[in-house]
C-alpha atoms as a PDB file:
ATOM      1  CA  UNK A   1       0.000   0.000   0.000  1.00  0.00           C
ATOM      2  CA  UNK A   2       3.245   2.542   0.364  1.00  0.00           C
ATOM      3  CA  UNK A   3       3.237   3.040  -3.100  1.00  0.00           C
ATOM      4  CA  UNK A   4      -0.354   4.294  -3.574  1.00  0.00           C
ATOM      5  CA  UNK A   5      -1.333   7.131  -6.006  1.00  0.00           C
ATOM      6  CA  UNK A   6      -2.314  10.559  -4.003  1.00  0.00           C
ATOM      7  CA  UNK A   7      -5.673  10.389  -5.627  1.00  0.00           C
ATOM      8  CA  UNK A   8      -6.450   7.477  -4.556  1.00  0.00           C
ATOM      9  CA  UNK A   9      -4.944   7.121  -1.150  1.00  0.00           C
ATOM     10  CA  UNK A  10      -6.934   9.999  -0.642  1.00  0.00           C
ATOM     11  CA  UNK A  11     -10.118   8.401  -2.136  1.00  0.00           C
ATOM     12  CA  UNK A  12      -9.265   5.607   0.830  1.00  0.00           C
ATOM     13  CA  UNK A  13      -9.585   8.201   3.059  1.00  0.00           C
ATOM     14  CA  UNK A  14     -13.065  10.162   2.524  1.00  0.00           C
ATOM     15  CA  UNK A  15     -14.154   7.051   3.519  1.00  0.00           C
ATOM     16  CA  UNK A  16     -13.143   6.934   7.333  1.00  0.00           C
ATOM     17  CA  UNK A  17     -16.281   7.847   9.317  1.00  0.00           C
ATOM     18  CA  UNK A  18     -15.516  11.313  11.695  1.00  0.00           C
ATOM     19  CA  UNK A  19     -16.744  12.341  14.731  1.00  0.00           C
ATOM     20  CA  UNK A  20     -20.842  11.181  15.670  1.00  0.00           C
ATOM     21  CA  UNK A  21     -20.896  13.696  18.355  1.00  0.00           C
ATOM     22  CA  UNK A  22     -18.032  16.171  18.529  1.00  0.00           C
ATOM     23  CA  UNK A  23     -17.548  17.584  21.655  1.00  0.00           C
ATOM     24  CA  UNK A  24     -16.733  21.216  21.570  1.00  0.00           C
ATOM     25  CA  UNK A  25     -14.604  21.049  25.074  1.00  0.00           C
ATOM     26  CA  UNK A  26     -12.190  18.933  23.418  1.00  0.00           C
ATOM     27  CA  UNK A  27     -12.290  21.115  19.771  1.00  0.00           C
ATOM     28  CA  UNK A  28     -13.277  17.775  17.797  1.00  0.00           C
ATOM     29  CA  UNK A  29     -13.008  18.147  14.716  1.00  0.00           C
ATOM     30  CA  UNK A  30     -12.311  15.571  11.863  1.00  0.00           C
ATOM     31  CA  UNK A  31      -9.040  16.198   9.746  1.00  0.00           C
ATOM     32  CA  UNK A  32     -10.205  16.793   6.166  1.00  0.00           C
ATOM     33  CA  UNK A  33      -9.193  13.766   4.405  1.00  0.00           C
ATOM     34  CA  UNK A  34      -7.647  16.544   1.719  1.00  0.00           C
ATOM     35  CA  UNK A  35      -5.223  17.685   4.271  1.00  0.00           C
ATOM     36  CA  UNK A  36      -4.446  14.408   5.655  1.00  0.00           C
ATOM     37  CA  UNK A  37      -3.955  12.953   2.417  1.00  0.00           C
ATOM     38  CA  UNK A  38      -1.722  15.765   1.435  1.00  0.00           C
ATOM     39  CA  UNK A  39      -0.211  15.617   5.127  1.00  0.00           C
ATOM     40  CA  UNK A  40       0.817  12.068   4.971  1.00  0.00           C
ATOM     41  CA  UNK A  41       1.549  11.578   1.828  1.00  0.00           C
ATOM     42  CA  UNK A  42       4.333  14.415   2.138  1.00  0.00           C
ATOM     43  CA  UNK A  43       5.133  13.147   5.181  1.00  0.00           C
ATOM     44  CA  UNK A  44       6.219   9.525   3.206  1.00  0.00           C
ATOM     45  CA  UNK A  45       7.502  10.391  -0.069  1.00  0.00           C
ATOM     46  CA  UNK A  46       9.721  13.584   0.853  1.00  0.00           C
ATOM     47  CA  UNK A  47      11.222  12.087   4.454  1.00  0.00           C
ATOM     48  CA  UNK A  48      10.361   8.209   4.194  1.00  0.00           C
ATOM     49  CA  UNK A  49       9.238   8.675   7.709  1.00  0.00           C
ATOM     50  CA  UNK A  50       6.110   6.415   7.232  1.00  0.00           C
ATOM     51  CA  UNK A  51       7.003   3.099   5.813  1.00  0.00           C
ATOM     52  CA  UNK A  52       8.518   0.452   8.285  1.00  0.00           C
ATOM     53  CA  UNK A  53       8.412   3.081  10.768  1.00  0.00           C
ATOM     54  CA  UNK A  54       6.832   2.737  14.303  1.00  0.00           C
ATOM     55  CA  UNK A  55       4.222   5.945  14.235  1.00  0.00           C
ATOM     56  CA  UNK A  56       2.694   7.645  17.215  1.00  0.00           C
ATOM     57  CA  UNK A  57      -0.982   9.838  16.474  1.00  0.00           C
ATOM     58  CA  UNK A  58      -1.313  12.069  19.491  1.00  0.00           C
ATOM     59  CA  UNK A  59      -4.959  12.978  19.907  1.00  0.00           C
ATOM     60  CA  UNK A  60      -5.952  10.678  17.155  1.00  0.00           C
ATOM     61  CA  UNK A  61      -9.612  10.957  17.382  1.00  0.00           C
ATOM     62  CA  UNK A  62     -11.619   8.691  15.094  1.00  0.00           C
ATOM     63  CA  UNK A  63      -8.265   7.662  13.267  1.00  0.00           C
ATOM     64  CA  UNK A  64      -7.682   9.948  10.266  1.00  0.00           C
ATOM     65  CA  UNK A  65      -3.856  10.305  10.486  1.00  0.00           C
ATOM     66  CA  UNK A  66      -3.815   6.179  12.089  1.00  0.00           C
ATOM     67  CA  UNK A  67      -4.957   4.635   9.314  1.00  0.00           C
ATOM     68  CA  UNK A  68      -3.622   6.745   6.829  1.00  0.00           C
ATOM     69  CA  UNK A  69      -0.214   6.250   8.397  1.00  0.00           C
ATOM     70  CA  UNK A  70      -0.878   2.535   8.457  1.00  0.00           C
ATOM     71  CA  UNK A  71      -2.310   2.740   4.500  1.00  0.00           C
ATOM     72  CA  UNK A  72       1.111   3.886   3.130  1.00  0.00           C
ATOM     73  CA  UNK A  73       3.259   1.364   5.263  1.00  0.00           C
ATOM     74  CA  UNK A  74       3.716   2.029   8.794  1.00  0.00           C
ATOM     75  CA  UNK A  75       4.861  -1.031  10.571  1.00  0.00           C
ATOM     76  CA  UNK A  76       2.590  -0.221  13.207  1.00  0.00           C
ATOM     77  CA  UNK A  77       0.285   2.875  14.674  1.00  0.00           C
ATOM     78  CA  UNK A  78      -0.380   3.557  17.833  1.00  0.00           C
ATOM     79  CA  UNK A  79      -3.070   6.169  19.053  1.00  0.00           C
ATOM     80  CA  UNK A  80      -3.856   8.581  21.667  1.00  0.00           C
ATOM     81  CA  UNK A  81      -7.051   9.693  22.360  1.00  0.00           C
ATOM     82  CA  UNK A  82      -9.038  10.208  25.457  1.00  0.00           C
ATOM     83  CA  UNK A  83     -12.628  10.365  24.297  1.00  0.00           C
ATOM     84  CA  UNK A  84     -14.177   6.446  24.446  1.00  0.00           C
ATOM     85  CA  UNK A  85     -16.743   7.754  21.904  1.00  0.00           C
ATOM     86  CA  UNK A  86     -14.044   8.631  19.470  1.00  0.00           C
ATOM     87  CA  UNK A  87     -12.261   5.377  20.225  1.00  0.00           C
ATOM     88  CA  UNK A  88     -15.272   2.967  19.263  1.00  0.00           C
ATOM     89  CA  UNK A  89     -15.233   5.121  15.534  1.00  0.00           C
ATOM     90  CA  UNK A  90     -11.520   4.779  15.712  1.00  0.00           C
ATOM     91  CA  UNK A  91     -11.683   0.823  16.153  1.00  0.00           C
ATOM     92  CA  UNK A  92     -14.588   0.977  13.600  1.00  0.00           C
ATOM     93  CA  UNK A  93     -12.370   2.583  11.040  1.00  0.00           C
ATOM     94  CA  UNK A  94      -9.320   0.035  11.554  1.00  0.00           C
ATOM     95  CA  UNK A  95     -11.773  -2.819  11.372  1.00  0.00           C
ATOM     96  CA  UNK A  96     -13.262  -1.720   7.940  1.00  0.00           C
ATOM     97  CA  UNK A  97      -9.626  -1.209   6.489  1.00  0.00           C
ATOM     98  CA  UNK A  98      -9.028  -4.791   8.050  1.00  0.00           C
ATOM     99  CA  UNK A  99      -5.719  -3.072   9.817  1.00  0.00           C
ATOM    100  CA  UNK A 100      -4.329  -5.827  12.062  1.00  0.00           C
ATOM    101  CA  UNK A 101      -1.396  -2.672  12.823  1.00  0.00           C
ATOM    102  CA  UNK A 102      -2.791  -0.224  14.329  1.00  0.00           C
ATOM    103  CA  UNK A 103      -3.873   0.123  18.127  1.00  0.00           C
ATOM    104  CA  UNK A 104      -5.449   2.996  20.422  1.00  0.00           C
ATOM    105  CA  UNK A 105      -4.557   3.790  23.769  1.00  0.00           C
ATOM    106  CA  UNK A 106      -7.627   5.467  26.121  1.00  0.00           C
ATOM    107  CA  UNK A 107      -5.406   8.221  28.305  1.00  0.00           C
ATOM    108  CA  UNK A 108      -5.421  11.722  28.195  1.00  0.00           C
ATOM    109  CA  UNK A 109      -2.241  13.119  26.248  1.00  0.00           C
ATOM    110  CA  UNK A 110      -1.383  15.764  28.843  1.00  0.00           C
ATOM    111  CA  UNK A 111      -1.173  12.953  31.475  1.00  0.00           C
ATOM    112  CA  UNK A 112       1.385  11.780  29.077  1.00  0.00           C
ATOM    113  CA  UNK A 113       4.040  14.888  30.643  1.00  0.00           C
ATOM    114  CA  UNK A 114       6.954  13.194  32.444  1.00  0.00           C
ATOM    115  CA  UNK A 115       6.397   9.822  31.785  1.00  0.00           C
ATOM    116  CA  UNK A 116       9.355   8.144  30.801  1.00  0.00           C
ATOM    117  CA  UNK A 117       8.937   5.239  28.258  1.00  0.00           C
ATOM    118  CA  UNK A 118      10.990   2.652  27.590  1.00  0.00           C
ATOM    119  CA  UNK A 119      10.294   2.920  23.961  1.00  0.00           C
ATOM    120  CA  UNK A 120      10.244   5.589  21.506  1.00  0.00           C
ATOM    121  CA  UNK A 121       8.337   6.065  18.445  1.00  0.00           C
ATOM    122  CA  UNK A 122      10.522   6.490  14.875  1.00  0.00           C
ATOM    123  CA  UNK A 123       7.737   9.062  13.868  1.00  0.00           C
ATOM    124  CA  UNK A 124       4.749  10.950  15.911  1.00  0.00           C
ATOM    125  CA  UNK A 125       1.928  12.805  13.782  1.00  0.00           C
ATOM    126  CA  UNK A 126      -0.704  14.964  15.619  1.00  0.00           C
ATOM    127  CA  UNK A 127      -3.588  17.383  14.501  1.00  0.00           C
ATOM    128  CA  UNK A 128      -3.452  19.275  17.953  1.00  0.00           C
ATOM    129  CA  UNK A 129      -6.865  20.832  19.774  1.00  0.00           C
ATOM    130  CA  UNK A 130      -5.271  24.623  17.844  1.00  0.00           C
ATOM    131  CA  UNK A 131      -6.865  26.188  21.777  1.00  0.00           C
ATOM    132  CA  UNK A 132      -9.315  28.603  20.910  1.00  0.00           C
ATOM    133  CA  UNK A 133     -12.107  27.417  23.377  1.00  0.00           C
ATOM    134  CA  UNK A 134     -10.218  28.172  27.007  1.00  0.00           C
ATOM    135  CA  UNK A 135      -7.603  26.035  26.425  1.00  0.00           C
ATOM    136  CA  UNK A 136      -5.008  28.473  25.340  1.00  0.00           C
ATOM    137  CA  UNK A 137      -1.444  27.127  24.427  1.00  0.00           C
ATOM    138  CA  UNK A 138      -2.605  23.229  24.340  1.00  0.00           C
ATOM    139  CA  UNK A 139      -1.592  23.055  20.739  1.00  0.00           C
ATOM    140  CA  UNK A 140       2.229  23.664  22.085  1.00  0.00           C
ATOM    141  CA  UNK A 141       1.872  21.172  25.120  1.00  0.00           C
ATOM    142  CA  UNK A 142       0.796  18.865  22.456  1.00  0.00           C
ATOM    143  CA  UNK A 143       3.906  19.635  20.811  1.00  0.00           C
ATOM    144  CA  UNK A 144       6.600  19.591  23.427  1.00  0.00           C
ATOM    145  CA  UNK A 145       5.074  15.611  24.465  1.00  0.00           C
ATOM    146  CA  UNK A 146       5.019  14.904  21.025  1.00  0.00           C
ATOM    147  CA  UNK A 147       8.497  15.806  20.726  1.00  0.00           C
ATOM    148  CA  UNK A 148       9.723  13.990  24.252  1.00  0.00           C
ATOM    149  CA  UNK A 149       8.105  10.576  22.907  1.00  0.00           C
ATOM    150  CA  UNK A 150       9.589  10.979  19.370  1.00  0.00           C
ATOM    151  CA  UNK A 151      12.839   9.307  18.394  1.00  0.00           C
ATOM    152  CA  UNK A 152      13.107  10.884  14.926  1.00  0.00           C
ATOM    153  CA  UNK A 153      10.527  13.423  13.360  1.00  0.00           C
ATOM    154  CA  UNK A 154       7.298  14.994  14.474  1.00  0.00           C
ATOM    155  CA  UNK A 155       4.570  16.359  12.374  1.00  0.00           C
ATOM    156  CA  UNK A 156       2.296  18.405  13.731  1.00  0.00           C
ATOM    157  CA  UNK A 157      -0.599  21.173  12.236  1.00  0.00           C
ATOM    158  CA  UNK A 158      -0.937  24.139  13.416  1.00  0.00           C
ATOM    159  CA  UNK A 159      -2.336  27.621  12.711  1.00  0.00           C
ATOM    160  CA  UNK A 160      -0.360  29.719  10.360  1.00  0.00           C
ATOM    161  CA  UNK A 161      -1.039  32.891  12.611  1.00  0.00           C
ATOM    162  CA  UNK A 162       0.920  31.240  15.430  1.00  0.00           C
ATOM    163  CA  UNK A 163       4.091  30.285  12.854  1.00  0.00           C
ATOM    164  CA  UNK A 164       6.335  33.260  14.879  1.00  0.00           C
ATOM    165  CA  UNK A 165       5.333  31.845  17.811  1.00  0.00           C
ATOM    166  CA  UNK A 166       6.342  28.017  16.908  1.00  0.00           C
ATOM    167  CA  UNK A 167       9.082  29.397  15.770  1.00  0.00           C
ATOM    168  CA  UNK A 168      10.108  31.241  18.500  1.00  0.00           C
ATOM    169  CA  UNK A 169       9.676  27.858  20.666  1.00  0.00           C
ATOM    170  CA  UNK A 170      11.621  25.520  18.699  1.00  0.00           C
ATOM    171  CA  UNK A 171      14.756  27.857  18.990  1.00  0.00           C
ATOM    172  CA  UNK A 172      13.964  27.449  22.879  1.00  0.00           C
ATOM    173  CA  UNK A 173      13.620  23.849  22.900  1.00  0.00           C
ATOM    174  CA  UNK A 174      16.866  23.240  21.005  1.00  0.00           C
ATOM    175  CA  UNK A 175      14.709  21.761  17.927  1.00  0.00           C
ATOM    176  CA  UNK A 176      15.347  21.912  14.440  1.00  0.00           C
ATOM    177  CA  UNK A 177      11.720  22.683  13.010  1.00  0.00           C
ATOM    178  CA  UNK A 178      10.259  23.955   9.407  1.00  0.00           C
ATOM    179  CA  UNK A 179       6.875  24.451   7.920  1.00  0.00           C
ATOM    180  CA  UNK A 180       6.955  21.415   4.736  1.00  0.00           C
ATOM    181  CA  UNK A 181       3.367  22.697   3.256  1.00  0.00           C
ATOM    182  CA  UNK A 182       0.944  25.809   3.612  1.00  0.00           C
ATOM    183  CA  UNK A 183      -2.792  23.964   3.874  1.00  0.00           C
ATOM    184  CA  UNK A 184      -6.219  25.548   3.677  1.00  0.00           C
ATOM    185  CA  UNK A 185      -8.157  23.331   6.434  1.00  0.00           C
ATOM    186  CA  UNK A 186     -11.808  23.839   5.416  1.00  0.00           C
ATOM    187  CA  UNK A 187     -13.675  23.806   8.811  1.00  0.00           C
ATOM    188  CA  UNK A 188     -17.501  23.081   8.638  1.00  0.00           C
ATOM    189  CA  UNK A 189     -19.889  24.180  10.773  1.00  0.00           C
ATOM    190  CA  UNK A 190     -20.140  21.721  13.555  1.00  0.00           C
ATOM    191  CA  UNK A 191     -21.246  23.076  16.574  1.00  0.00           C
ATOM    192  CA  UNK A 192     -24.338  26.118  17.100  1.00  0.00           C
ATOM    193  CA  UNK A 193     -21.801  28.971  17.764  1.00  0.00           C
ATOM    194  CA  UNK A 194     -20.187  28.466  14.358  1.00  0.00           C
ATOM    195  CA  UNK A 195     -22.045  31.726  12.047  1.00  0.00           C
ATOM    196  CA  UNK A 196     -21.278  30.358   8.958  1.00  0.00           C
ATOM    197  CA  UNK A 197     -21.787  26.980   6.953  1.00  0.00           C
ATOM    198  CA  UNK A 198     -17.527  26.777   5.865  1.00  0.00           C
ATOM    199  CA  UNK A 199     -14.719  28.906   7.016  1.00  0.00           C
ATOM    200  CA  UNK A 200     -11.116  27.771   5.270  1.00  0.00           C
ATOM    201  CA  UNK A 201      -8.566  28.552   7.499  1.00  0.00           C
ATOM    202  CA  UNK A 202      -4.638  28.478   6.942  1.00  0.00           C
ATOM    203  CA  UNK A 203      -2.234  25.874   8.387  1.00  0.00           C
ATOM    204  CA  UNK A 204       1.205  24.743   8.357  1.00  0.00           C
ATOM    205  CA  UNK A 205       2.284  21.104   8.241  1.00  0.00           C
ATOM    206  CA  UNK A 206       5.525  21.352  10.444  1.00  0.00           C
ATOM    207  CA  UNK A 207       8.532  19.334  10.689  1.00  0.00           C
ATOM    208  CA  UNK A 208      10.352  18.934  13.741  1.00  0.00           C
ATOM    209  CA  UNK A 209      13.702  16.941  13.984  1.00  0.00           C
ATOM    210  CA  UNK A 210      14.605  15.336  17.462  1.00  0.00           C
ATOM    211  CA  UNK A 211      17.989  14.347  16.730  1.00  0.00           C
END
């Protein structure tokens, strides 16, 4: 499956099923399977950081980025996601790709802070909460756990407003990091204080190098 066509790798994935009941105190929201496609996809053929590699999906919700990872040759996935709901859809998803590699783990990704592992993953992807709704600055705790579990690379989306700021933070943590691709992530409207049916708005696929 690494060596699948863009259009149809992301044809694969418009067909994972999203979120039943987002829940606005943890910003659910589905990753477009445009961007993810895109996301991944760059991810694998300009860094080979996909195939045979051991992948980590912080805040994975129903499983976009897992089974997209595990579509173009991960050697296994591994999820984080504290929302059960999400986690039935996630298992869902692997089931109807018949994905024997991919797993999800029920724990909240903050709780995740100072916990030393014995293992580390060769690759972690994330589509962090961005922290508009009172969570200010989760998008960077996200980030710097992301980066403490990772062995190799992490990719990681994030609003291009904040790009000074992620920059900014990378030169403090000691990392070598770069935006790979500008994105338009179109956002529908999914819960009742949204005003407007679609608002695109503009993201940057980082790249942040551990070693």
């Amino acid at each position: 499956m690494a060596c699948l066509k863009l259009k149809k790798f992301e044809e694969f994935l418009q067909t994972v099923d999203g979120f039943e009941n987002p829940k606005v105190t943890l910003e659910q929201y589905v990753t477009p399977s445009h961007i993810a496609s895109h996301m991944l996809y760059t991810i694998q053929t300009n860094y080979d950081d996909l195939e045979n590699k051991l992948v980590l999906d912080l805040g994975c919700g129903a499983g976009m980025l897992s089974v997209g990872a595990a579509l173009l040759g991960a050697s296994h996935v591994i999820g984080v996601e504290i929302d059960p709901d999400a986690i039935e859809i996630f298992k869902s998803n692997v089931e109807g790709f018949e994905l024997d590699n991919v797993d999800c783990l029920q724990w909240d990704v903050l709780e995740l802070k100072g916990i030393e592992f014995n293992l580390k993953f060769d690759t972690v992807v994330m589509n962090p909460p961005f922290g508009t709704k009172q969570n200010s600055g989760i998008d960077m705790e996200f980030l710097r756990i992301g980066l403490a579990l990772a062995d190799h690379s992490v990719y990681s989306l994030h609003k291009t407003s904040t790009r000074d700021h992620i920059k900014k933070k990378a030169i403090e943590w000691k990392v070598k990091a770069y935006v790979v691709a500008e994105l338009k992530y179109n956002l529908p409207q999914t819960y009742k204080f949204h005003k407007k049916n679609t608002v695109d708005i503009a993201v940057d696929l980082w790249r942040f190098e551990v070693r």
